[in-house]
Protein backbone atom coordinates (compact mmCIF):
# COMPACT_ATOMS: atom_id res chain seq x y z
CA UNK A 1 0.00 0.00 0.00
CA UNK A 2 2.73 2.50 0.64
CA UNK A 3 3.92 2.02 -3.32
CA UNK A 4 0.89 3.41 -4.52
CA UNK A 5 1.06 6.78 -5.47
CA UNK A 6 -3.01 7.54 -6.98
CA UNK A 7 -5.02 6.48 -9.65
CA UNK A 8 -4.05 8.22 -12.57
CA UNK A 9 -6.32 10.00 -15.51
CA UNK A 10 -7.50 7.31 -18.36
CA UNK A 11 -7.18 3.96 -15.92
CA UNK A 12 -10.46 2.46 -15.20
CA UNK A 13 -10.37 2.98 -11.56
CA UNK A 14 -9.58 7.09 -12.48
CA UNK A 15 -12.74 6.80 -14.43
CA UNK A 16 -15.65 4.92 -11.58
CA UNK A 17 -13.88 6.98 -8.74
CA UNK A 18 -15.14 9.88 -10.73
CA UNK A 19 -18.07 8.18 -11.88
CA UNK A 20 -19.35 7.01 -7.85
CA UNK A 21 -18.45 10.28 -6.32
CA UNK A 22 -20.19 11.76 -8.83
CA UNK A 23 -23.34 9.16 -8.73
CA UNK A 24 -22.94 9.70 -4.79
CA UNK A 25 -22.94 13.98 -5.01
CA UNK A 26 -26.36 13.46 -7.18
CA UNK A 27 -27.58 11.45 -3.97
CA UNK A 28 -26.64 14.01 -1.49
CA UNK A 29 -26.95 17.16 -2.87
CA UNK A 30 -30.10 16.44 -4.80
CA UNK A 31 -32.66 15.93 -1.63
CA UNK A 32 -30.57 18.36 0.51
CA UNK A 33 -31.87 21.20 -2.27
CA UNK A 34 -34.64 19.52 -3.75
CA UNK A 35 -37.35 21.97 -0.92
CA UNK A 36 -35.51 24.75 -2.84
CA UNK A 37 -37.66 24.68 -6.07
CA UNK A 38 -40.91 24.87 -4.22
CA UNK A 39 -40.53 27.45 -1.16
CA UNK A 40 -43.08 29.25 -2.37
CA UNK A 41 -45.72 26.52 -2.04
CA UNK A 42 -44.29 25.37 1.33
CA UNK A 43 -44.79 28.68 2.72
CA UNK A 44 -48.63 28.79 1.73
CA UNK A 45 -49.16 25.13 2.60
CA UNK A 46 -47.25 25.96 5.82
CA UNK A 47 -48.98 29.30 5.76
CA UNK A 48 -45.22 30.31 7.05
CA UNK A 49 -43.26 33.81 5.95
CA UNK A 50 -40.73 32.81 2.94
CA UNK A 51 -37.64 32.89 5.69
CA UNK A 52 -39.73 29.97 7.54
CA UNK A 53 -39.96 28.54 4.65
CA UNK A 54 -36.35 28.66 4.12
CA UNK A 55 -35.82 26.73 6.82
CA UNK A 56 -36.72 23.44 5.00
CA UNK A 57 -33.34 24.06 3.62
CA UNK A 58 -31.37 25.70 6.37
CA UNK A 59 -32.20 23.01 9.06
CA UNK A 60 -30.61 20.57 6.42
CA UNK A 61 -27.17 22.05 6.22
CA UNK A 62 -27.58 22.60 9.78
CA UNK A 63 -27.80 19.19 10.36
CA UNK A 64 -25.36 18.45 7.62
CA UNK A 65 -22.72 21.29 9.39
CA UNK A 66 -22.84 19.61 12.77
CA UNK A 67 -22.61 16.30 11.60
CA UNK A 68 -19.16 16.32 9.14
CA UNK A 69 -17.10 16.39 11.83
CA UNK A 70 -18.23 13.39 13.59
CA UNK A 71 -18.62 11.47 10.13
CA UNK A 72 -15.07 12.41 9.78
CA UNK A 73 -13.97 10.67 12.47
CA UNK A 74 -16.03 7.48 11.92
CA UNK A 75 -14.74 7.59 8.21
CA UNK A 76 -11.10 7.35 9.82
CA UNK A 77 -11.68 4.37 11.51
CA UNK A 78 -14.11 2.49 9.25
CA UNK A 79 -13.06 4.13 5.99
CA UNK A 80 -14.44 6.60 3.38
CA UNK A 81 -16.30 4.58 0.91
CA UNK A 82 -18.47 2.51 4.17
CA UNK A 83 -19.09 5.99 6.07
CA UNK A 84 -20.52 7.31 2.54
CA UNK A 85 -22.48 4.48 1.88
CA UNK A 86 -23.98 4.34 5.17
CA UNK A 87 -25.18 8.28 4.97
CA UNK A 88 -26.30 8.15 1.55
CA UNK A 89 -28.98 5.01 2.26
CA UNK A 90 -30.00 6.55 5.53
CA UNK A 91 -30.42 9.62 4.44
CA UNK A 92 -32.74 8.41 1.16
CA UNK A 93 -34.85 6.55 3.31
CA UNK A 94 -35.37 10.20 5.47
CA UNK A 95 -35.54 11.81 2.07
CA UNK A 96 -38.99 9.34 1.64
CA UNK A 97 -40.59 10.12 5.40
CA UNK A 98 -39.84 13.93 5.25
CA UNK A 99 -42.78 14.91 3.43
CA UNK A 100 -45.56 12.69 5.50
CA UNK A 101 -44.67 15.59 7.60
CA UNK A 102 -48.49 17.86 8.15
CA UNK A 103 -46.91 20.69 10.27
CA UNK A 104 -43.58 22.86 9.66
CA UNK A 105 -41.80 21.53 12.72
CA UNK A 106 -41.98 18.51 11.95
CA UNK A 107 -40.65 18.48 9.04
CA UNK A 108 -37.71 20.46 9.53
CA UNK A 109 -36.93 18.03 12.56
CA UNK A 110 -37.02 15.36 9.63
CA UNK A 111 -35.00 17.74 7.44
CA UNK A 112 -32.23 18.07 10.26
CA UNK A 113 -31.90 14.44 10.11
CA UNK A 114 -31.45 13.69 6.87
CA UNK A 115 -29.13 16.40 6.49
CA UNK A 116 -26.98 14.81 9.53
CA UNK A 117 -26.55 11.78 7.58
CA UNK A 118 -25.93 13.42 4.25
CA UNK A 119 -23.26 14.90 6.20
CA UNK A 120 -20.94 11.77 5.11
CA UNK A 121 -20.09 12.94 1.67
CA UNK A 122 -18.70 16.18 1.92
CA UNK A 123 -17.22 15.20 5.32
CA UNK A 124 -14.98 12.46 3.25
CA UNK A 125 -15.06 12.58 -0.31
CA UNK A 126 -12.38 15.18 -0.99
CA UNK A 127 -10.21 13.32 1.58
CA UNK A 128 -11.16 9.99 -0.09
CA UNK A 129 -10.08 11.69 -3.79
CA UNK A 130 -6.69 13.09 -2.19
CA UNK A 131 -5.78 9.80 -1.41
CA UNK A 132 -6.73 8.28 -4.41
CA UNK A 133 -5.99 10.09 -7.14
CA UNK A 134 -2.68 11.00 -8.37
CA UNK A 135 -1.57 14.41 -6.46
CA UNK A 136 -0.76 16.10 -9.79
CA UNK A 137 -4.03 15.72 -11.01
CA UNK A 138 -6.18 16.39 -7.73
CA UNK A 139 -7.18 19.71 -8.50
CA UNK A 140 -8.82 18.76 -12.02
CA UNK A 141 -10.00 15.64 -9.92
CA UNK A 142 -12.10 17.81 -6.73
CA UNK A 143 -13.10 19.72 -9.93
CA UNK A 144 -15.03 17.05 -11.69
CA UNK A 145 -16.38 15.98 -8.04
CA UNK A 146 -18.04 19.36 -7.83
CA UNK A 147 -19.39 19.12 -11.57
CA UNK A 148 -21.14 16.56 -10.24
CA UNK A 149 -22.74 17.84 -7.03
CA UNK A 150 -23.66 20.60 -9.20
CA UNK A 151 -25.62 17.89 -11.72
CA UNK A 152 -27.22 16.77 -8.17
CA UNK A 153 -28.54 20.02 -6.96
CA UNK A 154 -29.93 21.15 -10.31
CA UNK A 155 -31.70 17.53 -10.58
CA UNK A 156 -32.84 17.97 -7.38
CA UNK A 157 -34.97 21.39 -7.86
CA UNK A 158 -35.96 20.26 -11.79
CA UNK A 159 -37.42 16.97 -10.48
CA UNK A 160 -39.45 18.60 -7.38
CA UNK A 161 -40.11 22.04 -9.19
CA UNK A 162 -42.45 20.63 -12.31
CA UNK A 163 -43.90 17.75 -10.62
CA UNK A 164 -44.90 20.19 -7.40
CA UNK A 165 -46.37 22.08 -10.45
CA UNK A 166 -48.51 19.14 -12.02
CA UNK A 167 -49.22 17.60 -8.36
CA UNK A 168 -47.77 19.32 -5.08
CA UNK A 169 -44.77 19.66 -3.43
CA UNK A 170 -44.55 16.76 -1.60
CA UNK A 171 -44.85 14.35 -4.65
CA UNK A 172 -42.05 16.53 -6.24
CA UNK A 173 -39.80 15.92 -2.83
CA UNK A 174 -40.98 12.34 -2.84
CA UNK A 175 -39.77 11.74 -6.66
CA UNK A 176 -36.11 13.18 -5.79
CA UNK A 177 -35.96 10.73 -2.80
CA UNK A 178 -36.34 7.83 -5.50
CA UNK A 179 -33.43 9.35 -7.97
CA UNK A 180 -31.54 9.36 -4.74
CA UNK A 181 -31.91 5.72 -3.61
CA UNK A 182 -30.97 4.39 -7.04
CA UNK A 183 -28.24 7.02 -6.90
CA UNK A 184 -26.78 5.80 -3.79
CA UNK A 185 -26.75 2.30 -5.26
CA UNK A 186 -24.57 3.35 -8.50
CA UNK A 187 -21.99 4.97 -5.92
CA UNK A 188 -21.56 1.82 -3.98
CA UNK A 189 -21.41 -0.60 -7.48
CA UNK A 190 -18.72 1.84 -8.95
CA UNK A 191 -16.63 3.68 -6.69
CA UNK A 192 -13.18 1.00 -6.41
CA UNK A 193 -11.96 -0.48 -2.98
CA UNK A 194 -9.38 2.69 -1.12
CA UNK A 195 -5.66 1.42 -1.73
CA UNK A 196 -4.14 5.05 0.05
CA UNK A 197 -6.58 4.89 3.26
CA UNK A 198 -4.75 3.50 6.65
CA UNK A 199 -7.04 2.95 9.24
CA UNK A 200 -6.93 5.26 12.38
CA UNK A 201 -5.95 1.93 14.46
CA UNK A 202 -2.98 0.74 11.95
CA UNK A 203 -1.51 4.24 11.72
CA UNK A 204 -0.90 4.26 15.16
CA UNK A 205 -2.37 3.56 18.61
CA UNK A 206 -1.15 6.66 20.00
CA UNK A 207 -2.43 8.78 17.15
CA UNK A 208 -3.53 12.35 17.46
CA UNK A 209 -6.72 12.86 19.19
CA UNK A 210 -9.42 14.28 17.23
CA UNK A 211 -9.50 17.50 19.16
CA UNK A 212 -5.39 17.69 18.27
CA UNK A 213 -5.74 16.60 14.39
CA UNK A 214 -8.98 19.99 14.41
CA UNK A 215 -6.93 21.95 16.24
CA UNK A 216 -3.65 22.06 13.62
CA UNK A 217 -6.30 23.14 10.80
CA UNK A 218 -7.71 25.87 12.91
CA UNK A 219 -4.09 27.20 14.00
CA UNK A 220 -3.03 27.23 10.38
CA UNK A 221 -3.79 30.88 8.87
CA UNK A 222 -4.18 29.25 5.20
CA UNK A 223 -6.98 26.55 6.06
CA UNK A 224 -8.53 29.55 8.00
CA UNK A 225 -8.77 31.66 4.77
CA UNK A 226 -10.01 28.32 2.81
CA UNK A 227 -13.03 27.91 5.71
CA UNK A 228 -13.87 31.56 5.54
CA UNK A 229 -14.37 31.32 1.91
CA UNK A 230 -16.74 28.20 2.51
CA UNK A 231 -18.73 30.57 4.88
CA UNK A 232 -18.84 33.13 3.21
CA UNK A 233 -19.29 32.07 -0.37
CA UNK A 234 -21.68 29.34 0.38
CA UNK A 235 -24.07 31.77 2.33
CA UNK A 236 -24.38 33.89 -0.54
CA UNK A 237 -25.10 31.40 -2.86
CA UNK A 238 -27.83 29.74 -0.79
CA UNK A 239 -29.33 33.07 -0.23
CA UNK A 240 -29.76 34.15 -3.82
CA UNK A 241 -31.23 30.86 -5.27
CA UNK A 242 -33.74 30.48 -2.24
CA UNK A 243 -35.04 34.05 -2.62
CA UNK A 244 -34.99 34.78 -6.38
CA UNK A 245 -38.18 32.62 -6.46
CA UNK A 246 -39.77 34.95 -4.40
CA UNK A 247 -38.28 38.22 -6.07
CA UNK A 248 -39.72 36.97 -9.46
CA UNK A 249 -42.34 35.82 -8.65
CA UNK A 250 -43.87 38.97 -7.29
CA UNK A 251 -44.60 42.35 -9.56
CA UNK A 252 -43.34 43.30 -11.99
CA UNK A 253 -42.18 40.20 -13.05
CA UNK A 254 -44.99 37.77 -11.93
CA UNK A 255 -42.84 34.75 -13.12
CA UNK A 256 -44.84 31.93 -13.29
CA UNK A 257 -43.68 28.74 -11.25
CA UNK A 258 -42.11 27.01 -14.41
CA UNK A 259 -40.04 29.55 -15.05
CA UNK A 260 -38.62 30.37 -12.03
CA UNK A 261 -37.59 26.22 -11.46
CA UNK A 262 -36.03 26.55 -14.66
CA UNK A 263 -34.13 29.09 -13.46
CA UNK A 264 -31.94 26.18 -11.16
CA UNK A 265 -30.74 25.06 -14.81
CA UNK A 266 -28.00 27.98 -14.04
CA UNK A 267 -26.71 25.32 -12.34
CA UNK A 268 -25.08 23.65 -15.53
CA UNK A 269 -23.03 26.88 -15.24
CA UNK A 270 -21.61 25.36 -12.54
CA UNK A 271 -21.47 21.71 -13.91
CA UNK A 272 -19.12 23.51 -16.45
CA UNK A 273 -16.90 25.51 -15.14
CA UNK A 274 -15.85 23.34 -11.56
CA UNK A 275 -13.92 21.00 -13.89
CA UNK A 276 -12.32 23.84 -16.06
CA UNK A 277 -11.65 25.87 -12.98
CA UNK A 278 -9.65 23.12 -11.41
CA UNK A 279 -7.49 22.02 -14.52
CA UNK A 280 -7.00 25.81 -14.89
CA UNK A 281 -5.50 25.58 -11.44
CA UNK A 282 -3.34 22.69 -12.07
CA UNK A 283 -1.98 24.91 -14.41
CA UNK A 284 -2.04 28.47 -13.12
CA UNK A 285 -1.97 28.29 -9.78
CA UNK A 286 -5.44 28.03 -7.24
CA UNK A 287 -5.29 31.79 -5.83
CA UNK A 288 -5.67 33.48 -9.23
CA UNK A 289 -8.20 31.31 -10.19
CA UNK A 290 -9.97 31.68 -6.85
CA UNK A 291 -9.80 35.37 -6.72
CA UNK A 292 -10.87 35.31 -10.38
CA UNK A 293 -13.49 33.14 -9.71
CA UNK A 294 -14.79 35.55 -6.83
CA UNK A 295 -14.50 38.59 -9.33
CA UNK A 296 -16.54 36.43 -12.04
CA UNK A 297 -19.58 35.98 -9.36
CA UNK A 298 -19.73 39.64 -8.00
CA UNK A 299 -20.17 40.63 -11.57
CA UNK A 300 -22.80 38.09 -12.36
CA UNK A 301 -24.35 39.83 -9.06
CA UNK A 302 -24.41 43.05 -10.15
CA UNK A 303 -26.39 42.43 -13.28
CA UNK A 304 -29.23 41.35 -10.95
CA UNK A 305 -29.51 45.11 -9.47
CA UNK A 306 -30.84 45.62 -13.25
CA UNK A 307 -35.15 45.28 -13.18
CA UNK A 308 -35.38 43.21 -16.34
CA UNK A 309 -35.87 39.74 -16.42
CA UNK A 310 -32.77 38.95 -19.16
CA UNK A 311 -30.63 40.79 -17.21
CA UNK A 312 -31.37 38.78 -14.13
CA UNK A 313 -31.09 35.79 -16.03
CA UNK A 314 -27.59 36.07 -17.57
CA UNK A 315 -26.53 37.66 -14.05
CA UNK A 316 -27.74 34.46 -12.18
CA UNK A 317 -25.73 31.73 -14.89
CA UNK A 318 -22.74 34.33 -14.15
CA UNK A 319 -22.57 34.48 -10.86
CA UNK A 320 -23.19 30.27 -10.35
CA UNK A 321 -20.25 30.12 -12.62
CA UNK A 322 -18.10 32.41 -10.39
CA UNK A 323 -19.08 30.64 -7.36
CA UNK A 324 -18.77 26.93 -8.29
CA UNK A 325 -15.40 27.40 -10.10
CA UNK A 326 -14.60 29.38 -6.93
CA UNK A 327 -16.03 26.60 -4.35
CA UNK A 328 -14.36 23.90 -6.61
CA UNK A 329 -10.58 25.53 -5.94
CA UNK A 330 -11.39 26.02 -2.04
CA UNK A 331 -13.04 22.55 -1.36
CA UNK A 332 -9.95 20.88 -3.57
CA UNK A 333 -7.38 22.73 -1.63
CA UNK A 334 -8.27 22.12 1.85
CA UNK A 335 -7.05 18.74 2.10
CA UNK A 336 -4.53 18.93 0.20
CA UNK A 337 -3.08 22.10 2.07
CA UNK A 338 -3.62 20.10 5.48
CA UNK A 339 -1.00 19.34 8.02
CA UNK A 340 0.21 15.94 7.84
CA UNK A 341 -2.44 12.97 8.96
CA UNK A 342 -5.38 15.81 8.81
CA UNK A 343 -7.06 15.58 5.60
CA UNK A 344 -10.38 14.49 7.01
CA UNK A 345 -10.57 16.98 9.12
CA UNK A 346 -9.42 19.52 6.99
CA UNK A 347 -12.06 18.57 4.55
CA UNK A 348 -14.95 18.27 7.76
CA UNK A 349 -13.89 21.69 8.74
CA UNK A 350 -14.05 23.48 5.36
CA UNK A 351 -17.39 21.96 5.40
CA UNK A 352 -18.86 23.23 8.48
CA UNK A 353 -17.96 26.57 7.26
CA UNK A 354 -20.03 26.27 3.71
CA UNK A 355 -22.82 24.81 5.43
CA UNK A 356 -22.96 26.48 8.58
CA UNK A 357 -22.74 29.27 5.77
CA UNK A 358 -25.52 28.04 3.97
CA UNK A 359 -27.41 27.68 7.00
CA UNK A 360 -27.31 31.55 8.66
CA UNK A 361 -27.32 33.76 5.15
CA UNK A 362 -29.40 31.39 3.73
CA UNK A 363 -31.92 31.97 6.41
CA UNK A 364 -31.14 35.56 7.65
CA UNK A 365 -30.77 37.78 5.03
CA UNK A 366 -34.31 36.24 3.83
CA UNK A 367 -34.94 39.27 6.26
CA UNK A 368 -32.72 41.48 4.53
CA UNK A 369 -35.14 40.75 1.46
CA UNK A 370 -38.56 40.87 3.13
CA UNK A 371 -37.80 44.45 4.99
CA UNK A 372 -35.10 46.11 2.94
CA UNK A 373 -36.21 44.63 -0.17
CA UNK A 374 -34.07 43.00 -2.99
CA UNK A 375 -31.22 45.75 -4.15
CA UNK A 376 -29.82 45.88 -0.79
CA UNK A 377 -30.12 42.00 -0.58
CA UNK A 378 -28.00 41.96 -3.28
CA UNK A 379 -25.46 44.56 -2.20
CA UNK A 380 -25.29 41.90 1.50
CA UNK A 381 -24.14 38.97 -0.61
CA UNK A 382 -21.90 41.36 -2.94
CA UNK A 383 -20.49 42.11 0.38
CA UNK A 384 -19.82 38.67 1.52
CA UNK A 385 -18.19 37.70 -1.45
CA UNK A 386 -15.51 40.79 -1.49
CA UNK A 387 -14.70 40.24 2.23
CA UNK A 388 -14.18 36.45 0.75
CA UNK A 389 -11.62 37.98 -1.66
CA UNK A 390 -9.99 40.00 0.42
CA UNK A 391 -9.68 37.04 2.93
CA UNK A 392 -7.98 34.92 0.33
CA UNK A 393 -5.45 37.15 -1.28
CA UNK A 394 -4.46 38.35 2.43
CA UNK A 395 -3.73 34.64 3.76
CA UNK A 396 -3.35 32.62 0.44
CA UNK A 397 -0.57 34.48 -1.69
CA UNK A 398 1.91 32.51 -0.20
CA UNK A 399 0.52 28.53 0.04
């Protein structure tokens, strides 16, 4: 096992590592999103205000947030591809009890749940990669990973979205579940056996605690930077896709409820340019293309201070392009910029920032929006994403 160096680009097990993580990102990040596409008809079944309604998602990556540091742990001791596995299956069989739910309470109990045990993926699966795949090609690797979580979260809201339309939203929720399950079964056919995982028990007895192995990622100024831009970035993005529904859907646009789930096909911006952004960092370096990738999303977000539907438009595919090719650099980097016999936790960390992210902006500046209204909504997440900038080009010039 110590002779092998990672899977390299054009062998079969390059191609179903790929393949499973991204079979198992469709799994996750398709029922953690899928409420997304129909807040507005949660919030009048619920007869909740749209930030209530927001919750369906928030108490998700809430549960997802606290949970990727304990499924780190278990994933160091039973390994990756079993600790994905297990979260994937229990959280599709969640994903199908969720919407018996009559009242909002319970169903966000339901929703914390499942996002707990979707927790398993993002806690691992960039630790898993770095192991796996040849370290010169990591970067374009975490890169295709995020393509597909992007593929995941678009199906997700374009499943749920048009059959909430034809039916209601729980049949829509209840549909993704099923993609889900027969998701989580492709992941576990193709992903191969680990080769460059040690057990937490063979490495050593007297290995690090867990508290010690968190602790050298927090004192390290670079993985700092890397979790701030998970915060920060993530909270942003959350916040503009769960309240553009509401934006335009009320005058003077009075979208109709097809349109605005078609809007989540700005996802495929994403699908894109995660893949490009990361061989592009292979190449040129990850802090150019990060702090690019920032400056490409604030400029998709100022076209949305425009009050024309086009403009909005072509201002939303922008800025998911900025922020995915941004996310896929950042969520690639982490573990590979961890100290020595961290990666897991380097990887759990950076993901308690983007969810934990996800969880506050995506639910408080839903205020912002209701009371200020949606220009100076804008200008918040505008603001989140230059402090994320500023962040990295402060602490990351020299890693």
């Amino acid at each position: 096992m110590s002779d092998f160096t990672g899977h390299l680009p054009g062998t079969r097990e390059y191609r179903r590592l790929l393949a499973g993580l991204f079979f198992a990102g469709v799994a996750t990040f398709a029922q953690l999103y899928s409420p997304q596409a129909v807040l507005p008809l949660i919030s009048a079944d619920f007869a909740v205000a749209p930030a209530t309604a927001a919750l369906s998602v928030s108490a998700a990556t809430v549960g997802l947030a606290f949970a990727v540091l304990p499924w780190s742990v278990i994933a160091d001791r039973i390994g990756r591809v079993p600790a994905m596995a297990c979260g994937v299956v229990v959280a599709s069989l969640l994903g199908l009890v969720a919407p018996f739910a009559t009242d909002i309470v319970p169903f966000l109990a339901i929703r914390i749940l499942e996002g707990a045990a979707l927790g398993a993926v993002p806690a691992v699966a960039l630790a898993y990669l770095s192991e796996e795949v040849d370290a010169g090609h990591a970067a374009a690797a975490a890169g295709s990973y995020i393509a597909g979580t992007t593929v995941g979260g678009l199906a997700g809201r374009l499943i749920s979205g048009p059959i909430a339309d034809i039916a209601q939203w729980r049949a829509g929720v209840w549909a993704v579940a099923g993609v889900c399950a027969a998701s989580a079964a492709l992941f576990v056919w193709l992903v191969p056996r680990a080769r460059g995982f040690v057990p937490l028990r063979v490495r050593s007895e007297r290995g690090p605690h867990i508290g010690t192995r968190l602790l050298r990622n927090l004192a390290s100024a670079p993985q700092r930077a890397l979790y701030v831009q998970a915060f920060l970035l993530m909270g942003g993005f959350v916040a503009v896709y769960n309240y553009l529904g509401f934006h335009l859907a009320a005058p003077p646009f009075g979208a109709p409820a097809w349109l605005v789930t078609l809007l989540f096909a700005a996802y495929l911006a994403g699908t894109v340019c995660s893949p490009w952004a990361g061989a592009l960092a292979s190449a040129r370096g990850r802090l150019p293309v990060l702090l690019g990738s920032i400056g490409v999303g604030i400029a998709g977000l100022a076209l949305m201070f425009v009050p024309d539907l086009v403009a909005i438009i072509a201002g939303l595919v922008v800025f998911t392009a900025g922020f995915f090719a941004a996310h896929a650099i950042a969520s690639g980097w982490a573990p590979v910029a961890a100290p020595a016999g961290t990666r897991a936790q380097a990887s759990s960390l950076y993901y308690l920032g983007y969810y934990g992210g996800s969880s506050l902006f995506g639910w408080a500046l839903g205020w912002v929006f209701s009371e200020v209204g949606w220009p100076a909504f804008v200008a918040a997440v505008i603001a989140l994403f230059v402090v994320a900038g500023v962040v990295a080009a402060v602490a990351l010039r020299r890693v």
